[in-house]
ModelCIF file with pLDDT and N, C-alpha, C, O atoms, coordinates in Angstrom:
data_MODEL
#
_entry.id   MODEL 
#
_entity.id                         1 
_entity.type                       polymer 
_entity.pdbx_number_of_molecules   1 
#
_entity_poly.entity_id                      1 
_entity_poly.type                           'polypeptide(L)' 
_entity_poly.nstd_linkage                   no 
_entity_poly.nstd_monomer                   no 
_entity_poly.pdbx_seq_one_letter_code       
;(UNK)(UNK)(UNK)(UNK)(UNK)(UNK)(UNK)(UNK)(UNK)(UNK)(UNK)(UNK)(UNK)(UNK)(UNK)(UNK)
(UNK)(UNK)(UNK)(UNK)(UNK)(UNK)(UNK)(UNK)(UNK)(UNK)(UNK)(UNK)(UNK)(UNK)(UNK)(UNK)
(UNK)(UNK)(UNK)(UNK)(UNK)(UNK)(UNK)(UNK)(UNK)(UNK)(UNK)(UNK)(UNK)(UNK)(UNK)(UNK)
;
_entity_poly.pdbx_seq_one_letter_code_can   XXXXXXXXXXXXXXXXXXXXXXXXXXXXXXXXXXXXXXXXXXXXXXXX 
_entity_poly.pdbx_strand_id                 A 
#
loop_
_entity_poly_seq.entity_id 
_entity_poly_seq.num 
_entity_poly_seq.mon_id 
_entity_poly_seq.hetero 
1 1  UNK n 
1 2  UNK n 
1 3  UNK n 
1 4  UNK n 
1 5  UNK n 
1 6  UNK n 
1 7  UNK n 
1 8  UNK n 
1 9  UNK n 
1 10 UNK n 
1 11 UNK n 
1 12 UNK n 
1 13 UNK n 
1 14 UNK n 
1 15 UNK n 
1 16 UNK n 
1 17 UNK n 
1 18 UNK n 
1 19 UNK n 
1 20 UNK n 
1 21 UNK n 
1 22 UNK n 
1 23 UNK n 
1 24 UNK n 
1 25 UNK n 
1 26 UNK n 
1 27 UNK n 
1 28 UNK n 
1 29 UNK n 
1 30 UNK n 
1 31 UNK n 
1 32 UNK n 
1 33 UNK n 
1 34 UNK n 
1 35 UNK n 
1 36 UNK n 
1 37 UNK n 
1 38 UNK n 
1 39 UNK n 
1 40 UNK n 
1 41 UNK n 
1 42 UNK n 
1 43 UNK n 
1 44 UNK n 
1 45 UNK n 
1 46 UNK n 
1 47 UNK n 
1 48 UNK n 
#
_struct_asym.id          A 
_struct_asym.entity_id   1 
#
loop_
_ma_qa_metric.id 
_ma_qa_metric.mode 
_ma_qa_metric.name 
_ma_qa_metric.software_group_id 
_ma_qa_metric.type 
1 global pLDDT . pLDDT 
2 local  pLDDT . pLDDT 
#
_ma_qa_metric_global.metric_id      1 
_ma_qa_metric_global.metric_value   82.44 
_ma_qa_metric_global.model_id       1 
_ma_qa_metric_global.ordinal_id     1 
#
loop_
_ma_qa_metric_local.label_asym_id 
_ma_qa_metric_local.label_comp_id 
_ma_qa_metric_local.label_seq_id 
_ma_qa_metric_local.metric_id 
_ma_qa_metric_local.metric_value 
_ma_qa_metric_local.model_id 
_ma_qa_metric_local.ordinal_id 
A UNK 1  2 58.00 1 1  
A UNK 2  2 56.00 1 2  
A UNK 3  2 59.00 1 3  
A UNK 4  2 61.00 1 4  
A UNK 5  2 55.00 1 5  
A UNK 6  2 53.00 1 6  
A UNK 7  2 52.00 1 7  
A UNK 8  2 50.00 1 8  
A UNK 9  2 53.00 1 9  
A UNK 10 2 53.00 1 10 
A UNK 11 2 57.00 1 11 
A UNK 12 2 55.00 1 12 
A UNK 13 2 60.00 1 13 
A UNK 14 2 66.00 1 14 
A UNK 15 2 68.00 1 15 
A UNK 16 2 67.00 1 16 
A UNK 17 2 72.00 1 17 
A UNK 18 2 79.00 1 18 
A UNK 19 2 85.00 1 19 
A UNK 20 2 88.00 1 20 
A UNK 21 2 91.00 1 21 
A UNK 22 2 91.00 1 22 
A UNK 23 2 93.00 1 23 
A UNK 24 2 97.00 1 24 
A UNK 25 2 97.00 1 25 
A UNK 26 2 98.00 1 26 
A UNK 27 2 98.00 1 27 
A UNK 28 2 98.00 1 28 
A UNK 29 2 98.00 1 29 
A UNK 30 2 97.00 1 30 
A UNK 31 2 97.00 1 31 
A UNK 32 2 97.00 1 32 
A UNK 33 2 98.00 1 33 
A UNK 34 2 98.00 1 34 
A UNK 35 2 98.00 1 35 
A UNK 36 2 98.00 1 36 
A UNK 37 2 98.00 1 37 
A UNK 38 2 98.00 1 38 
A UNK 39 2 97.00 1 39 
A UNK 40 2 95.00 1 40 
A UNK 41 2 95.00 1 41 
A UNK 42 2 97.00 1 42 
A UNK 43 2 97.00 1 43 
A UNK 44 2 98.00 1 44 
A UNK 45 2 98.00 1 45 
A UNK 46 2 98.00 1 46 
A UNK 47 2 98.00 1 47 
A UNK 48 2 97.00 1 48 
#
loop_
_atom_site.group_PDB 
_atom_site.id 
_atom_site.type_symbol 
_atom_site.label_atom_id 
_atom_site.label_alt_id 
_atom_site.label_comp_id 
_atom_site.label_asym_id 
_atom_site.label_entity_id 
_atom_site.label_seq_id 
_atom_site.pdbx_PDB_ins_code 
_atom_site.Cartn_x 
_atom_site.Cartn_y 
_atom_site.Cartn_z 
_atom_site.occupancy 
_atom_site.B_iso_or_equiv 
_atom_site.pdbx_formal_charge 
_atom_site.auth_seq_id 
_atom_site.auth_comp_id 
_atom_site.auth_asym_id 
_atom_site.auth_atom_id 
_atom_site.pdbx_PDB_model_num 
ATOM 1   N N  . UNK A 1 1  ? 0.835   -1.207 0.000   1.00 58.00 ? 1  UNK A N  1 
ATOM 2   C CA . UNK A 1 1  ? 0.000   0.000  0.000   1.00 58.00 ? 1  UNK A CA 1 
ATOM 3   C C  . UNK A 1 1  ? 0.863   1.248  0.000   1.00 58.00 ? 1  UNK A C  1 
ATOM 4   O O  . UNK A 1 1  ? 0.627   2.341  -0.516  1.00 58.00 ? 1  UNK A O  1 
ATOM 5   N N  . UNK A 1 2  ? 2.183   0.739  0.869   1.00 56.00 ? 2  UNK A N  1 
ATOM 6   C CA . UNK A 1 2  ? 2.715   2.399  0.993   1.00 56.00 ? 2  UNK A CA 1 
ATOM 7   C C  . UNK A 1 2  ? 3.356   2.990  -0.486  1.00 56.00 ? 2  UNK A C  1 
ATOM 8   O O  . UNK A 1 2  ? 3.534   4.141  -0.882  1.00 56.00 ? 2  UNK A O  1 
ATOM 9   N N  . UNK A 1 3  ? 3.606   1.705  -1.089  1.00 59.00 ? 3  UNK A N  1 
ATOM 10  C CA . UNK A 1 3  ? 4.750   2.031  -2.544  1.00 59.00 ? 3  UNK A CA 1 
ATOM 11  C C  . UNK A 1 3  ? 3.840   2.041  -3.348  1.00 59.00 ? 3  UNK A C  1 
ATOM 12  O O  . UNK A 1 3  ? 4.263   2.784  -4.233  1.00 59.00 ? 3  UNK A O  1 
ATOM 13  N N  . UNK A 1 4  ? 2.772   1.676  -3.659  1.00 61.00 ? 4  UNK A N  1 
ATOM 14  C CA . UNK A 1 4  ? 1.789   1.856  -4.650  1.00 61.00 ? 4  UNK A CA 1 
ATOM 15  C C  . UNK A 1 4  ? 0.752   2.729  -4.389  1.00 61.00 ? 4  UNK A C  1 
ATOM 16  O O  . UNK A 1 4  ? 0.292   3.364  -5.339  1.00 61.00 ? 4  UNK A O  1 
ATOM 17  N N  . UNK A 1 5  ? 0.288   2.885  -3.264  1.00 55.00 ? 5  UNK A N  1 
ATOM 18  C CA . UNK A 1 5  ? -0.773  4.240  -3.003  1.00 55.00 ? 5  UNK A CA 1 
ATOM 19  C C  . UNK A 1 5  ? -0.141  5.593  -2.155  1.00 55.00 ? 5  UNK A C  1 
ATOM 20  O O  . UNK A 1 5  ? -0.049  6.769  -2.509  1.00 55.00 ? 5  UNK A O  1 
ATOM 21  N N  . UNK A 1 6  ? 0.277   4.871  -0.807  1.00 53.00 ? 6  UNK A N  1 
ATOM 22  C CA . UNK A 1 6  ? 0.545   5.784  0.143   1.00 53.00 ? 6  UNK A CA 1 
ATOM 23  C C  . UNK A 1 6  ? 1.814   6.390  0.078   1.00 53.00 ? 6  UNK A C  1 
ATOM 24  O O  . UNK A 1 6  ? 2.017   7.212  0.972   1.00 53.00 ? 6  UNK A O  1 
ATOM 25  N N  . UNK A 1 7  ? 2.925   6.175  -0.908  1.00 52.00 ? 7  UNK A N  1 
ATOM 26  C CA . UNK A 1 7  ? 3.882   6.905  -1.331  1.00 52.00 ? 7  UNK A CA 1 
ATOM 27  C C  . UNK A 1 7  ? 3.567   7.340  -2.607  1.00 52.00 ? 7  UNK A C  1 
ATOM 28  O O  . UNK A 1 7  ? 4.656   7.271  -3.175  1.00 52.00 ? 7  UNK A O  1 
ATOM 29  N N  . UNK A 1 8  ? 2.591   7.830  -3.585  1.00 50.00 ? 8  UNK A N  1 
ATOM 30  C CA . UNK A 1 8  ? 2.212   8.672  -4.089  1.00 50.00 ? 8  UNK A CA 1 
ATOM 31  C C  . UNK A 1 8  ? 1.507   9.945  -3.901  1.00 50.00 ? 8  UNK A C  1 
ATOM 32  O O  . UNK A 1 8  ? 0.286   9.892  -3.758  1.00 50.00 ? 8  UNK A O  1 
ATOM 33  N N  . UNK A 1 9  ? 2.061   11.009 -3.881  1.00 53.00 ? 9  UNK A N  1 
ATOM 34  C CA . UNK A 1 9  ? 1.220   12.305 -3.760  1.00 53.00 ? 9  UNK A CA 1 
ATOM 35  C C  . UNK A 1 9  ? -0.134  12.547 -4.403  1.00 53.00 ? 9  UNK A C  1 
ATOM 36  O O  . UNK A 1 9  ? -0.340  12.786 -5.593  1.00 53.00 ? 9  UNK A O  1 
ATOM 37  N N  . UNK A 1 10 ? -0.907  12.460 -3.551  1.00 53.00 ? 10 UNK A N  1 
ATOM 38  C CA . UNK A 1 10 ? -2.307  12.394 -3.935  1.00 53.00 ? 10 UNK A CA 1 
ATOM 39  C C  . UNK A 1 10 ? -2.138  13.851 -4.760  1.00 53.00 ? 10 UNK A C  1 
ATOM 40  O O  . UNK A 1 10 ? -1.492  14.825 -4.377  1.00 53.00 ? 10 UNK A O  1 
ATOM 41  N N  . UNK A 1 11 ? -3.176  13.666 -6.435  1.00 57.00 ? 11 UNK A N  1 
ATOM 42  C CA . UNK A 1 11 ? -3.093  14.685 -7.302  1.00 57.00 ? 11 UNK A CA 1 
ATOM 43  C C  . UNK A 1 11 ? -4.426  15.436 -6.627  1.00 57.00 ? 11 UNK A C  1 
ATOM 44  O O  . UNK A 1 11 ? -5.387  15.063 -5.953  1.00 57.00 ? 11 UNK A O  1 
ATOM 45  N N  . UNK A 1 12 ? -3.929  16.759 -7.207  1.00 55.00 ? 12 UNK A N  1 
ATOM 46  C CA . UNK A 1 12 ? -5.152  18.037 -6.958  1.00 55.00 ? 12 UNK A CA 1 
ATOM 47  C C  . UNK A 1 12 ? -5.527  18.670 -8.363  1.00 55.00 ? 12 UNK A C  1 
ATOM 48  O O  . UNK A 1 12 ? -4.619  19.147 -9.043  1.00 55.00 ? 12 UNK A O  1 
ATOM 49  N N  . UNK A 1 13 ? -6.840  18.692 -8.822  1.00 60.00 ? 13 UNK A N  1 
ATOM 50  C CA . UNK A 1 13 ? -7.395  18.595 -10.236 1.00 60.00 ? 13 UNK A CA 1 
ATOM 51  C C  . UNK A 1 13 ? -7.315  20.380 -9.872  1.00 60.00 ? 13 UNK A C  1 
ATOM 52  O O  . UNK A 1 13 ? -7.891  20.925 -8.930  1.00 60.00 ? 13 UNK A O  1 
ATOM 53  N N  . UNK A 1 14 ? -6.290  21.170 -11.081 1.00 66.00 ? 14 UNK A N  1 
ATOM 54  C CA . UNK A 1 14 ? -6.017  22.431 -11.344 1.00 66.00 ? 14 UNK A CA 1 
ATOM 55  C C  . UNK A 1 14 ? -7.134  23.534 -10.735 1.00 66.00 ? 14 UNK A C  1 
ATOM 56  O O  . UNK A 1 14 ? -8.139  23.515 -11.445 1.00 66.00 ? 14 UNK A O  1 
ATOM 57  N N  . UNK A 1 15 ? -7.225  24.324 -9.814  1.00 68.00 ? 15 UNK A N  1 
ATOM 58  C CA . UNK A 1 15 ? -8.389  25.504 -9.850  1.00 68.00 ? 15 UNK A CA 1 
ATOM 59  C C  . UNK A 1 15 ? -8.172  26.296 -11.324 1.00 68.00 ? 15 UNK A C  1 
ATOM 60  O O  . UNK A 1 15 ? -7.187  26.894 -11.755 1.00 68.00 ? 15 UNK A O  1 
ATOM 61  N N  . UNK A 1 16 ? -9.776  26.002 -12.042 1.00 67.00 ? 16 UNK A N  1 
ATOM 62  C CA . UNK A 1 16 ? -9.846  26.868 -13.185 1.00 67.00 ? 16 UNK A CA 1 
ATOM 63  C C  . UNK A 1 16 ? -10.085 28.233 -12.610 1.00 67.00 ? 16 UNK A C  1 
ATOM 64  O O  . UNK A 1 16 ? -10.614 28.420 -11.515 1.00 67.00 ? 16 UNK A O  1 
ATOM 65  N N  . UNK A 1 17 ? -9.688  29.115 -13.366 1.00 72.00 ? 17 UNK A N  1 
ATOM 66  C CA . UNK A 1 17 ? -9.785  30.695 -13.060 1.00 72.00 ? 17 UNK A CA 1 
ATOM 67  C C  . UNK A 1 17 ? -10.685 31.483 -14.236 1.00 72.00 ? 17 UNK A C  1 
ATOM 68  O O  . UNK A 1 17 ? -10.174 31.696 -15.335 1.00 72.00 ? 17 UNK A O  1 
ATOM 69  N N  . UNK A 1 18 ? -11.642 31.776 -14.027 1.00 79.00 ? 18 UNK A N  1 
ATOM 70  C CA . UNK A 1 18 ? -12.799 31.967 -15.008 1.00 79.00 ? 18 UNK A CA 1 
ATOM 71  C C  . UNK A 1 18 ? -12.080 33.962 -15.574 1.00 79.00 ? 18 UNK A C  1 
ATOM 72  O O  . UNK A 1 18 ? -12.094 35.014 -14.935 1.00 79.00 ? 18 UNK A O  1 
ATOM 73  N N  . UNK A 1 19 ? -11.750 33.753 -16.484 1.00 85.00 ? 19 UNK A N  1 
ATOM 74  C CA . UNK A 1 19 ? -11.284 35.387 -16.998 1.00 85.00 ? 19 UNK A CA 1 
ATOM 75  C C  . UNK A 1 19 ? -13.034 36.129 -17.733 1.00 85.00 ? 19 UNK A C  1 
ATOM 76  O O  . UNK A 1 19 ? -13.417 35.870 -18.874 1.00 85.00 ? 19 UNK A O  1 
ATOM 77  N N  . UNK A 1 20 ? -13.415 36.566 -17.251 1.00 88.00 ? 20 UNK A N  1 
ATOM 78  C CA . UNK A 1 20 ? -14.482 37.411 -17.566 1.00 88.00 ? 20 UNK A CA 1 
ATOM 79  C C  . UNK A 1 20 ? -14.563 38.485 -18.610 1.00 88.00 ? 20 UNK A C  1 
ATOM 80  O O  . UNK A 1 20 ? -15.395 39.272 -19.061 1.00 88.00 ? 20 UNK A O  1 
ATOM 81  N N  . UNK A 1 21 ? -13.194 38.117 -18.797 1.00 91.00 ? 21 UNK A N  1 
ATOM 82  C CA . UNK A 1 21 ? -13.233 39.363 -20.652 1.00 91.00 ? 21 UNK A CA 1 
ATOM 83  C C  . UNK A 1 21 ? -12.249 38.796 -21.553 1.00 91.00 ? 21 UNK A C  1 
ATOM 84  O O  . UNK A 1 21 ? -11.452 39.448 -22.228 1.00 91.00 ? 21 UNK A O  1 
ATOM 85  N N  . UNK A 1 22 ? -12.408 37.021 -21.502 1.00 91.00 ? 22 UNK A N  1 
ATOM 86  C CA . UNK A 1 22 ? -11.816 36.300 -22.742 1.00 91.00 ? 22 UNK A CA 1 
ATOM 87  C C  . UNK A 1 22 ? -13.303 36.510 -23.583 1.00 91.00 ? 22 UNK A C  1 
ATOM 88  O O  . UNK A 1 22 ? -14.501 36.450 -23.305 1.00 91.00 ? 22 UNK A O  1 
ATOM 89  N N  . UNK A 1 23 ? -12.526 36.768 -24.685 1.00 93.00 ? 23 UNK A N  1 
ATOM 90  C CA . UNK A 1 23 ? -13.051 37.059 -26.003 1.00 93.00 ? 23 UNK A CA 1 
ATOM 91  C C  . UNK A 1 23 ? -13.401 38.610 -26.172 1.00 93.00 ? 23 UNK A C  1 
ATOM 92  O O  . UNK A 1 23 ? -13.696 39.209 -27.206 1.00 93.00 ? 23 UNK A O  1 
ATOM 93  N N  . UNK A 1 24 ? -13.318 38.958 -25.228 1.00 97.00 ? 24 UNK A N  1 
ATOM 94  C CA . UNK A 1 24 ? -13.203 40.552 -25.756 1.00 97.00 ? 24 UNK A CA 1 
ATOM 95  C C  . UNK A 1 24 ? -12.346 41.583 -26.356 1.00 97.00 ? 24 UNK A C  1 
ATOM 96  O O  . UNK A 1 24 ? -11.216 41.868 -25.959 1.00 97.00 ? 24 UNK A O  1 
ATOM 97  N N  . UNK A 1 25 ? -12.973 42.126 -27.349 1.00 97.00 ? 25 UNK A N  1 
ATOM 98  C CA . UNK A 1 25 ? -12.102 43.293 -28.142 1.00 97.00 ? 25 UNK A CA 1 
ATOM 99  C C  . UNK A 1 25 ? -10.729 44.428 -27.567 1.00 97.00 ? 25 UNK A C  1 
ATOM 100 O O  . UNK A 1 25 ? -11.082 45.146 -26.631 1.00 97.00 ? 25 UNK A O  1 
ATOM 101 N N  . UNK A 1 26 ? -9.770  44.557 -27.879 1.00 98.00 ? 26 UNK A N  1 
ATOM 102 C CA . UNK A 1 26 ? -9.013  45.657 -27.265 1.00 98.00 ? 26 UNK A CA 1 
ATOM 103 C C  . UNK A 1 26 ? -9.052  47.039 -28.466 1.00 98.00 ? 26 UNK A C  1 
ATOM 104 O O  . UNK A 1 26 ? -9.100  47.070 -29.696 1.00 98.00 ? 26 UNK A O  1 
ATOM 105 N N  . UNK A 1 27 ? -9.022  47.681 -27.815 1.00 98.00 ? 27 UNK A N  1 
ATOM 106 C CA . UNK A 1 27 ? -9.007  49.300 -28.039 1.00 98.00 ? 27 UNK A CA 1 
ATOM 107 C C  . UNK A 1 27 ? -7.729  49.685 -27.908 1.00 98.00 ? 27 UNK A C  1 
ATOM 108 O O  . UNK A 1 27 ? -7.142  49.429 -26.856 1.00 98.00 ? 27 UNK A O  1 
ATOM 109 N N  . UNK A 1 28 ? -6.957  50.498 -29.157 1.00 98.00 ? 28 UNK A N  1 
ATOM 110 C CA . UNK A 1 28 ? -5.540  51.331 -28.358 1.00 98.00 ? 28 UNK A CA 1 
ATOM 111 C C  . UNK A 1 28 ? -5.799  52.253 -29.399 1.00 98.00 ? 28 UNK A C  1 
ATOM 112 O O  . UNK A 1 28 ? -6.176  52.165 -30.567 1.00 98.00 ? 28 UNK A O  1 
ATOM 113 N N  . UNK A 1 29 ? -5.378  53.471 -28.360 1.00 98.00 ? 29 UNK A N  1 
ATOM 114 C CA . UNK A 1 29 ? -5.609  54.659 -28.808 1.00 98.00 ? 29 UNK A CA 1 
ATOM 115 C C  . UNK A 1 29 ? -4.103  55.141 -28.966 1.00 98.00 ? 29 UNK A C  1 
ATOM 116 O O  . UNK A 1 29 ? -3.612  55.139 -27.837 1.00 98.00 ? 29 UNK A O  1 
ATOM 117 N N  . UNK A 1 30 ? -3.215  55.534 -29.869 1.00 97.00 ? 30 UNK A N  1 
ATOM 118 C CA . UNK A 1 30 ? -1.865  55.619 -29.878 1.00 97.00 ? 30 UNK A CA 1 
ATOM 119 C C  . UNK A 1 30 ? -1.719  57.141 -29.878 1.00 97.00 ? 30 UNK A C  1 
ATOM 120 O O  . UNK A 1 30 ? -0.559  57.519 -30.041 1.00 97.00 ? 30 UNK A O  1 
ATOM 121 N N  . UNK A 1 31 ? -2.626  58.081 -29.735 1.00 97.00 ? 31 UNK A N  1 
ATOM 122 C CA . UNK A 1 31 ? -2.481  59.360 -29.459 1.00 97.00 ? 31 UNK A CA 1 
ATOM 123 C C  . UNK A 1 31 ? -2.318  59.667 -28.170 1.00 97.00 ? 31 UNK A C  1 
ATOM 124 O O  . UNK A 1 31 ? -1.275  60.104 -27.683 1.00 97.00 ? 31 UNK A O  1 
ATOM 125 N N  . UNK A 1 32 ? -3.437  59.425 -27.530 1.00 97.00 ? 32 UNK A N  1 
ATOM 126 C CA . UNK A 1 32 ? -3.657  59.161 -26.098 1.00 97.00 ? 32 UNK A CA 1 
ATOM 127 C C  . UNK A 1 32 ? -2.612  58.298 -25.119 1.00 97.00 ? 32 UNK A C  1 
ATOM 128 O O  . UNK A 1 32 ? -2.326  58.592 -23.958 1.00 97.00 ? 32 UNK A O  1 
ATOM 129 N N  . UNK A 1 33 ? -2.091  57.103 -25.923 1.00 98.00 ? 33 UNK A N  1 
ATOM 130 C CA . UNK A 1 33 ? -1.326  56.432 -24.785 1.00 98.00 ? 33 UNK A CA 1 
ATOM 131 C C  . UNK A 1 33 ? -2.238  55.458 -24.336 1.00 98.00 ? 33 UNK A C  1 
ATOM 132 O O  . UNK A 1 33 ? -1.834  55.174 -23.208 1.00 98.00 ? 33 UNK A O  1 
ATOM 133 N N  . UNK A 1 34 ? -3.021  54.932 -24.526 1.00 98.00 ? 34 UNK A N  1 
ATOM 134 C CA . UNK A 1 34 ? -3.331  53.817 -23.117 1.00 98.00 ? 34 UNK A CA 1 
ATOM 135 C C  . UNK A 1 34 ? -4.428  52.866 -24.346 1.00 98.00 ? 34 UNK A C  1 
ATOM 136 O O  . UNK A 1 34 ? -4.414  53.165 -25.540 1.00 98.00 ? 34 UNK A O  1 
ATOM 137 N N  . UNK A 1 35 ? -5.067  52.046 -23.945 1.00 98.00 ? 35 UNK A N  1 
ATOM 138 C CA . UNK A 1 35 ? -5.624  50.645 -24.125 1.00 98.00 ? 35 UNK A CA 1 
ATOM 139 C C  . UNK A 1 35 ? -6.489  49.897 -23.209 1.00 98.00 ? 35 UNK A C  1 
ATOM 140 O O  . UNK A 1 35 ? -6.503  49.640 -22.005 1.00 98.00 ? 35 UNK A O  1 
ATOM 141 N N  . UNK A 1 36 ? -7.303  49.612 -24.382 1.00 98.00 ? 36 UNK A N  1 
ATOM 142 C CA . UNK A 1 36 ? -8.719  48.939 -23.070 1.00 98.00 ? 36 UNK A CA 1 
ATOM 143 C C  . UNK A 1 36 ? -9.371  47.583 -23.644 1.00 98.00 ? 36 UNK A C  1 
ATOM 144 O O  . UNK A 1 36 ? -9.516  47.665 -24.864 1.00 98.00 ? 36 UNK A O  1 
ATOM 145 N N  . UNK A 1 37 ? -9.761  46.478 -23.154 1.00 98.00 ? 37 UNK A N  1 
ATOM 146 C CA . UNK A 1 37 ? -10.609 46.182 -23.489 1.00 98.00 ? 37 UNK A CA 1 
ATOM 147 C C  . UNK A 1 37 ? -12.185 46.356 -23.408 1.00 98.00 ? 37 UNK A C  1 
ATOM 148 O O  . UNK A 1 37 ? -12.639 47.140 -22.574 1.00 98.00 ? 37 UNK A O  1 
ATOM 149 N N  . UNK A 1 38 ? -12.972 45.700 -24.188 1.00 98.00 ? 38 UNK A N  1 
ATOM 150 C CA . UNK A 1 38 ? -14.304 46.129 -24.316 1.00 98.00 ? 38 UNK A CA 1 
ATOM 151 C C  . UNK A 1 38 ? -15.599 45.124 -24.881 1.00 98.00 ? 38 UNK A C  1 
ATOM 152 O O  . UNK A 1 38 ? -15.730 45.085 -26.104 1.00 98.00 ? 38 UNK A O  1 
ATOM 153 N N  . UNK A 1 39 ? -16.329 44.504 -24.240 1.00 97.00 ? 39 UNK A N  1 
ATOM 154 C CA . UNK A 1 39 ? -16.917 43.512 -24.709 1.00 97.00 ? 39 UNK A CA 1 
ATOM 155 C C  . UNK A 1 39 ? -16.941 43.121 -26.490 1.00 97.00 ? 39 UNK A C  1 
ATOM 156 O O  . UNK A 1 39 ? -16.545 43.892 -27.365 1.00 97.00 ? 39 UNK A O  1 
ATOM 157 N N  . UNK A 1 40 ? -17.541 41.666 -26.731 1.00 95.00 ? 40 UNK A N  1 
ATOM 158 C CA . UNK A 1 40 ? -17.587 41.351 -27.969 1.00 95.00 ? 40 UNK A CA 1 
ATOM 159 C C  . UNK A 1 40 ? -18.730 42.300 -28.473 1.00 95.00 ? 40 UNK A C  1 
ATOM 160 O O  . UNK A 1 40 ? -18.539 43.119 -29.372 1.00 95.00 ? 40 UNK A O  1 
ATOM 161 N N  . UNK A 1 41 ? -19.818 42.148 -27.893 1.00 95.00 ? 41 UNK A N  1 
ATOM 162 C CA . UNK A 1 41 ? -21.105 43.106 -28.234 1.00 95.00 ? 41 UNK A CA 1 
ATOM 163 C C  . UNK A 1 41 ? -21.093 44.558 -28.206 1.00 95.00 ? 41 UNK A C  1 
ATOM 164 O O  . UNK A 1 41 ? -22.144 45.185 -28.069 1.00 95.00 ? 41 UNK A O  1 
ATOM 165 N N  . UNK A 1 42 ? -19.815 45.205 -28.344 1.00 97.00 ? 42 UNK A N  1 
ATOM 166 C CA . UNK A 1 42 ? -19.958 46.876 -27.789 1.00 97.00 ? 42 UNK A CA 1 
ATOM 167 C C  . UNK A 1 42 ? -19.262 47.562 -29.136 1.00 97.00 ? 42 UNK A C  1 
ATOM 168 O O  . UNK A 1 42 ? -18.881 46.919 -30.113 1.00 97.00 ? 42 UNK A O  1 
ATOM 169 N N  . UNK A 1 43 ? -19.202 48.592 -29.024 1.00 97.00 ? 43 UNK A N  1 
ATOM 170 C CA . UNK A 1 43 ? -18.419 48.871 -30.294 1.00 97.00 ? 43 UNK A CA 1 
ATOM 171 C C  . UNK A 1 43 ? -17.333 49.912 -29.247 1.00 97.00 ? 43 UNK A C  1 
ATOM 172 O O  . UNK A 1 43 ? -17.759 50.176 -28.122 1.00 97.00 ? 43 UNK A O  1 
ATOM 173 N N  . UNK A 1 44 ? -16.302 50.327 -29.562 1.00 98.00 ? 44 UNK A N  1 
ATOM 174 C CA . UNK A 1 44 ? -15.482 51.346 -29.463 1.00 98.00 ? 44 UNK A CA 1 
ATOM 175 C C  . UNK A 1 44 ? -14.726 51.966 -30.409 1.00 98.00 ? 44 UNK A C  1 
ATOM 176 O O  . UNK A 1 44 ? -14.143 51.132 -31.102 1.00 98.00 ? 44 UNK A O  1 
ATOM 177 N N  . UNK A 1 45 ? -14.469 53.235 -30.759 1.00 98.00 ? 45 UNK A N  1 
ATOM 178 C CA . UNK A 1 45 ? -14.139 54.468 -31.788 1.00 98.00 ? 45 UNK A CA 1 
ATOM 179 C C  . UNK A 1 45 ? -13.130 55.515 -31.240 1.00 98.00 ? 45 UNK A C  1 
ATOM 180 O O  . UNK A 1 45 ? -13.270 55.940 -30.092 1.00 98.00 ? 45 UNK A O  1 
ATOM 181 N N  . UNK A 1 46 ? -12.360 55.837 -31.845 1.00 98.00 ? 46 UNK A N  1 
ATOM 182 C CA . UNK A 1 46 ? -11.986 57.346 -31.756 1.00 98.00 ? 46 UNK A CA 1 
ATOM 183 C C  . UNK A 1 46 ? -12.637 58.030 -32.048 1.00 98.00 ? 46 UNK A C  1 
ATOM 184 O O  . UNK A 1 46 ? -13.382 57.857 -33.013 1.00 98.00 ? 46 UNK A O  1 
ATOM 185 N N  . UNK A 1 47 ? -12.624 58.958 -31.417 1.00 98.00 ? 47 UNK A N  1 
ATOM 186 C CA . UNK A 1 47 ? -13.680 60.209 -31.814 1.00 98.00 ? 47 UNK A CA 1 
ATOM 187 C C  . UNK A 1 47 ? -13.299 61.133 -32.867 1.00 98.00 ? 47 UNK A C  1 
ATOM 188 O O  . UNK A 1 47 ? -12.191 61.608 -33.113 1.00 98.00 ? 47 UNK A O  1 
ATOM 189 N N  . UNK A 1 48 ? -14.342 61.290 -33.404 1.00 97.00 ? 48 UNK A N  1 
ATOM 190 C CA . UNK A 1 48 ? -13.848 62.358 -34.828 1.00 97.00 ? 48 UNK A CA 1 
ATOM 191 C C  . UNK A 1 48 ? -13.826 63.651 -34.799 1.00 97.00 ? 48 UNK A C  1 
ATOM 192 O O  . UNK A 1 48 ? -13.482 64.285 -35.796 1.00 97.00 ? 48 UNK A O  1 
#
């Protein structure tokens, strides 16, 4: 038991980490300096 079970490190199945803005669009504004993301459903523009 000890060489076949109890000297194996019992495995721990990965914590998934849920990212809440995979698949969303990025924005960079190269005048301004900075960068955003922004949902798939949204639109974002420079202003004219």
């Amino acid at each position: 038991y000890w060489q076949t079970v109890g000297g194996i490190p019992t495995a721990y199945a990965p914590i998934a980490h849920h990212d809440p803005t995979a698949g969303w669009q990025t924005y960079t504004n190269s005048v301004g300096g900075y960068s955003f993301k922004y949902p798939s459903d949204w639109q974002a523009a420079t202003s004219n």
